[in-house]
N, C-alpha and C. Protein backbone atom coordinates (compact mmCIF):
# COMPACT_ATOMS: atom_id res chain seq x y z
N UNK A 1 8.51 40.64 11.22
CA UNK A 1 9.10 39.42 11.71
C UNK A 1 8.02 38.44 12.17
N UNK A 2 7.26 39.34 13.06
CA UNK A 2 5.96 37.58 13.61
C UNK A 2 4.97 37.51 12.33
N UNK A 3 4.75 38.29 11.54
CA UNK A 3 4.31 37.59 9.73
C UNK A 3 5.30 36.63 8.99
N UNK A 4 6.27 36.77 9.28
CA UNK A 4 7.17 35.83 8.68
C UNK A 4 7.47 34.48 9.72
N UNK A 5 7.06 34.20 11.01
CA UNK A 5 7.36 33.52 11.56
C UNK A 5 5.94 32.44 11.43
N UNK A 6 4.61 33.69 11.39
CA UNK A 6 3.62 33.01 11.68
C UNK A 6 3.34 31.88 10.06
N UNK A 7 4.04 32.87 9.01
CA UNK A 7 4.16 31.87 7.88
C UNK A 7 4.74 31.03 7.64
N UNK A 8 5.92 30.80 8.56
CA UNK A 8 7.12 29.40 8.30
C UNK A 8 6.01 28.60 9.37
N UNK A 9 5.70 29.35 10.37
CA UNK A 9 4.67 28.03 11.91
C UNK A 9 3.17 27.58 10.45
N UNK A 10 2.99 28.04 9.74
CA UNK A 10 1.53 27.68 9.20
C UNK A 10 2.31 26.62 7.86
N UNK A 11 2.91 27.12 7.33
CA UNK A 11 3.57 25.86 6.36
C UNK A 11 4.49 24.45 6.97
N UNK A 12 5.01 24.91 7.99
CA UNK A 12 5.36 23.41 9.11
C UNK A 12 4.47 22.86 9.27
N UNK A 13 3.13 23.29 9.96
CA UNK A 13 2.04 22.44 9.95
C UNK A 13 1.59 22.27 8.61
N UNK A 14 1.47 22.47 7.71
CA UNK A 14 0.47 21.85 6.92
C UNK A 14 2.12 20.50 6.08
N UNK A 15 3.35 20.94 6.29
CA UNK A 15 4.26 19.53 6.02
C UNK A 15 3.81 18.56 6.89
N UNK A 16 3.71 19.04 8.24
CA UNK A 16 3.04 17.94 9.41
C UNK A 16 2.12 16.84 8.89
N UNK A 17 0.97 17.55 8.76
CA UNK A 17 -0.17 17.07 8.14
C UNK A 17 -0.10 15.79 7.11
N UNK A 18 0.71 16.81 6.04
CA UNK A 18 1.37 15.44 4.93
C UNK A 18 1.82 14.77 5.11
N UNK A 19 2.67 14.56 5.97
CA UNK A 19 3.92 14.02 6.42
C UNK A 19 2.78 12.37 6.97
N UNK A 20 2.12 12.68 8.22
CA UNK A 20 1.01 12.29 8.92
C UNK A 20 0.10 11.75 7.67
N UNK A 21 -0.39 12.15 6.85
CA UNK A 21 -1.15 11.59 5.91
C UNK A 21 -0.22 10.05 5.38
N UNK A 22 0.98 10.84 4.93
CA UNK A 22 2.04 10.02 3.70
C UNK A 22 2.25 9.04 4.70
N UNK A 23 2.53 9.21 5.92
CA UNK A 23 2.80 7.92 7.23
C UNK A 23 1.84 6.53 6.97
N UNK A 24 0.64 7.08 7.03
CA UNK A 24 -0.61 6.52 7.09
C UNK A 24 -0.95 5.57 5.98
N UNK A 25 -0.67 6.24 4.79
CA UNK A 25 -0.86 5.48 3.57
C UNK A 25 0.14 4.39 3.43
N UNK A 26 1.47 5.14 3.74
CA UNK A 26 2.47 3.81 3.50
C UNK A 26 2.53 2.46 4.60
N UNK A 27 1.67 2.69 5.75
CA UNK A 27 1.33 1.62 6.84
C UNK A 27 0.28 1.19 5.58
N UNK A 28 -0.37 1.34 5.48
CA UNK A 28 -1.81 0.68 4.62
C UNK A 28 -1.41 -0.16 3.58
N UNK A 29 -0.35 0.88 2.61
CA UNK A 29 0.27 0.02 1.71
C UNK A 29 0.86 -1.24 2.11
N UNK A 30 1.72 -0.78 3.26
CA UNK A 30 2.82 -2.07 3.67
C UNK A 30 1.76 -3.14 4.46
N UNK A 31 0.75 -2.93 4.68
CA UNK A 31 -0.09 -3.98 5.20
C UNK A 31 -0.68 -4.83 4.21
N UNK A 32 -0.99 -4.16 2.52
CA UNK A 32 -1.33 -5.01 1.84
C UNK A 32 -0.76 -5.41 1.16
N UNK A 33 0.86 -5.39 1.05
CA UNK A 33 1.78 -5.75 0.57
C UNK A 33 2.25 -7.25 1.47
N UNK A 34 2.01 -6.91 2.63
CA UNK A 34 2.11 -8.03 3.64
C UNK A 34 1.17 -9.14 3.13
N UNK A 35 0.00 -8.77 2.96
CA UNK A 35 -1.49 -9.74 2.92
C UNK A 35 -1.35 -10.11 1.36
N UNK A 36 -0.46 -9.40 0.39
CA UNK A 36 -0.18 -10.11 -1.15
C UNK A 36 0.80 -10.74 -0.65
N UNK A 37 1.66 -10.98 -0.10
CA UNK A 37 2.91 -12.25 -0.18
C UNK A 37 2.42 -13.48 0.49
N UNK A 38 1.48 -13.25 1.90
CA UNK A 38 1.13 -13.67 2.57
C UNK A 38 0.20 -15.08 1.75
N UNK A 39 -0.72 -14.78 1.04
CA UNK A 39 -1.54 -15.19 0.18
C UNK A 39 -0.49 -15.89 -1.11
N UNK A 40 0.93 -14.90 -1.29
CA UNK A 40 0.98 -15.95 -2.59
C UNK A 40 2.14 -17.18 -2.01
N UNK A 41 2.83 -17.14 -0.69
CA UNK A 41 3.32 -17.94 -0.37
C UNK A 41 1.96 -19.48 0.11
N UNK A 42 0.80 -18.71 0.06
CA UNK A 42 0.32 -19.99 0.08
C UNK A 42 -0.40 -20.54 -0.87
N UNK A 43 -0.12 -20.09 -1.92
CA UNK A 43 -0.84 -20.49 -3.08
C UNK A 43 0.78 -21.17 -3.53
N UNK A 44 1.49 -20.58 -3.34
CA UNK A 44 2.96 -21.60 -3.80
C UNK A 44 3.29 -22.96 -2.98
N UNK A 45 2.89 -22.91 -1.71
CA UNK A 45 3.01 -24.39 -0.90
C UNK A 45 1.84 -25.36 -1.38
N UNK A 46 0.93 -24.51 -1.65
CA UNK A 46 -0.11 -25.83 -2.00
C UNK A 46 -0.30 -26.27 -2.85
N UNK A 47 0.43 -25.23 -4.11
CA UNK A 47 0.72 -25.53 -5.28
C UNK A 47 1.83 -27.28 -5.43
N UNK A 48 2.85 -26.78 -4.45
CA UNK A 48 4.01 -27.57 -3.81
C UNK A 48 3.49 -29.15 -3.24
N UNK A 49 2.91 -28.30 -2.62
CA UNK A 49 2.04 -29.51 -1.87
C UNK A 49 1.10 -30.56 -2.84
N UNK A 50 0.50 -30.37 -3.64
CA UNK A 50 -0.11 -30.64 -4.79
C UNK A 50 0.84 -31.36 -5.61
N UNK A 51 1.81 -31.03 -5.86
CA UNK A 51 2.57 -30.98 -6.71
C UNK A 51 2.14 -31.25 -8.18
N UNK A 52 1.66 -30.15 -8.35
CA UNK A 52 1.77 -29.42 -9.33
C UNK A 52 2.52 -28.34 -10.03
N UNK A 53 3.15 -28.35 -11.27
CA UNK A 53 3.60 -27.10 -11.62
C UNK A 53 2.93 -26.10 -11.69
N UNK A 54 3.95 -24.99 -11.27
CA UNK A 54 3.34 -23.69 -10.86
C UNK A 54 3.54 -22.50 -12.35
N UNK A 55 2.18 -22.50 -13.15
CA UNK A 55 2.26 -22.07 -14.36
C UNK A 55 1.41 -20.50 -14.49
N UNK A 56 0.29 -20.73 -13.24
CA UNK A 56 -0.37 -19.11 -13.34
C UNK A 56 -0.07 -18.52 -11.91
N UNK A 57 0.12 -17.59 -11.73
CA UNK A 57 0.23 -16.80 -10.38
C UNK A 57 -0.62 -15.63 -10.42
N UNK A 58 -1.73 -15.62 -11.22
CA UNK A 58 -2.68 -14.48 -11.09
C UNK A 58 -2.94 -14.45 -9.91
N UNK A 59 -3.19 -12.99 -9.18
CA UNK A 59 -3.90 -13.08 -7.48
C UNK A 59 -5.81 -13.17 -8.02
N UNK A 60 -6.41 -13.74 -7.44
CA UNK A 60 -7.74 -13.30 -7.43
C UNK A 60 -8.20 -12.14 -7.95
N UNK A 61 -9.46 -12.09 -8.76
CA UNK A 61 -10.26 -11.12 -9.55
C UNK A 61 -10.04 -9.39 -8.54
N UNK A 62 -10.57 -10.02 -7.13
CA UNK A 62 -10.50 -8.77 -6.17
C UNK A 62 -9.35 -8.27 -5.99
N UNK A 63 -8.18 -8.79 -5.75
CA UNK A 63 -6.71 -7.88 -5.89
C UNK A 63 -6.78 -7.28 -7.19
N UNK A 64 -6.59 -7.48 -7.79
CA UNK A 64 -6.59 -6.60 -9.39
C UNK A 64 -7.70 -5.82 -9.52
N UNK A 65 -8.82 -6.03 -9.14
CA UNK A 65 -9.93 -4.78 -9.27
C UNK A 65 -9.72 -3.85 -8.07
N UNK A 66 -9.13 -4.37 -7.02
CA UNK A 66 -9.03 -3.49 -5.88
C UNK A 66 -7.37 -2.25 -6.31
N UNK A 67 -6.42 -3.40 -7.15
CA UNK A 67 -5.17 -2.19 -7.69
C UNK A 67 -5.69 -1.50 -8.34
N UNK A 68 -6.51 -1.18 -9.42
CA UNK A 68 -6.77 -0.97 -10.59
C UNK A 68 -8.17 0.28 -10.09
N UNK A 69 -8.69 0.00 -9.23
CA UNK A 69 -9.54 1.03 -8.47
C UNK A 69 -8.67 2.30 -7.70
N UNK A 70 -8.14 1.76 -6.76
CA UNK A 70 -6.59 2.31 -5.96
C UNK A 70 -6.01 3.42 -7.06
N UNK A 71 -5.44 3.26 -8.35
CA UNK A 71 -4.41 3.63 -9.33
C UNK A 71 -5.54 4.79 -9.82
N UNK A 72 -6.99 4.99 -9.66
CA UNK A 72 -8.04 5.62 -10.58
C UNK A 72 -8.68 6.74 -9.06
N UNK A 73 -7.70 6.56 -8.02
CA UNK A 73 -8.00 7.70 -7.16
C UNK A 73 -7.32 8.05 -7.08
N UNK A 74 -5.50 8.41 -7.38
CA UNK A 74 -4.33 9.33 -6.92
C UNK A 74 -5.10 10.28 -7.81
């Protein structure tokens, strides 16, 4: 019985852990998900502001090398 207990207490912690990891990442994510809208609502007002039509919405060279780096470490 305390081998079987001490194995459900050692696999809870290591869900913990993940759990705590997966927390962490998805704050990170949702922060740069924040800082991409953030950025394209102002590339759309000044676009606005300009008035100009709004024909490219590429983000900057560094967002796309920074996704594209990101996608080449899972």
């Amino acid at each position: 019985m305390e081998k079987l207990n001490s194995k459900l207490y050692m696999e809870n912690y290591y869900i913990m852990q993940e759990n705590e990891r997966l927390r962490k990442k998805a704050e990170m994510l949702n922060q740069e998900n924040q800082a991409l809208l953030n950025e394209l609502k102002q590339r759309l007002a000044a676009a606005a502001a300009a008035g100009s039509p709004i024909n490219d919405l590429n983000l900057s060279s560094s967002c796309s090398t920074s996704k594209s780096s990101k996608k080449g470490k899972k």
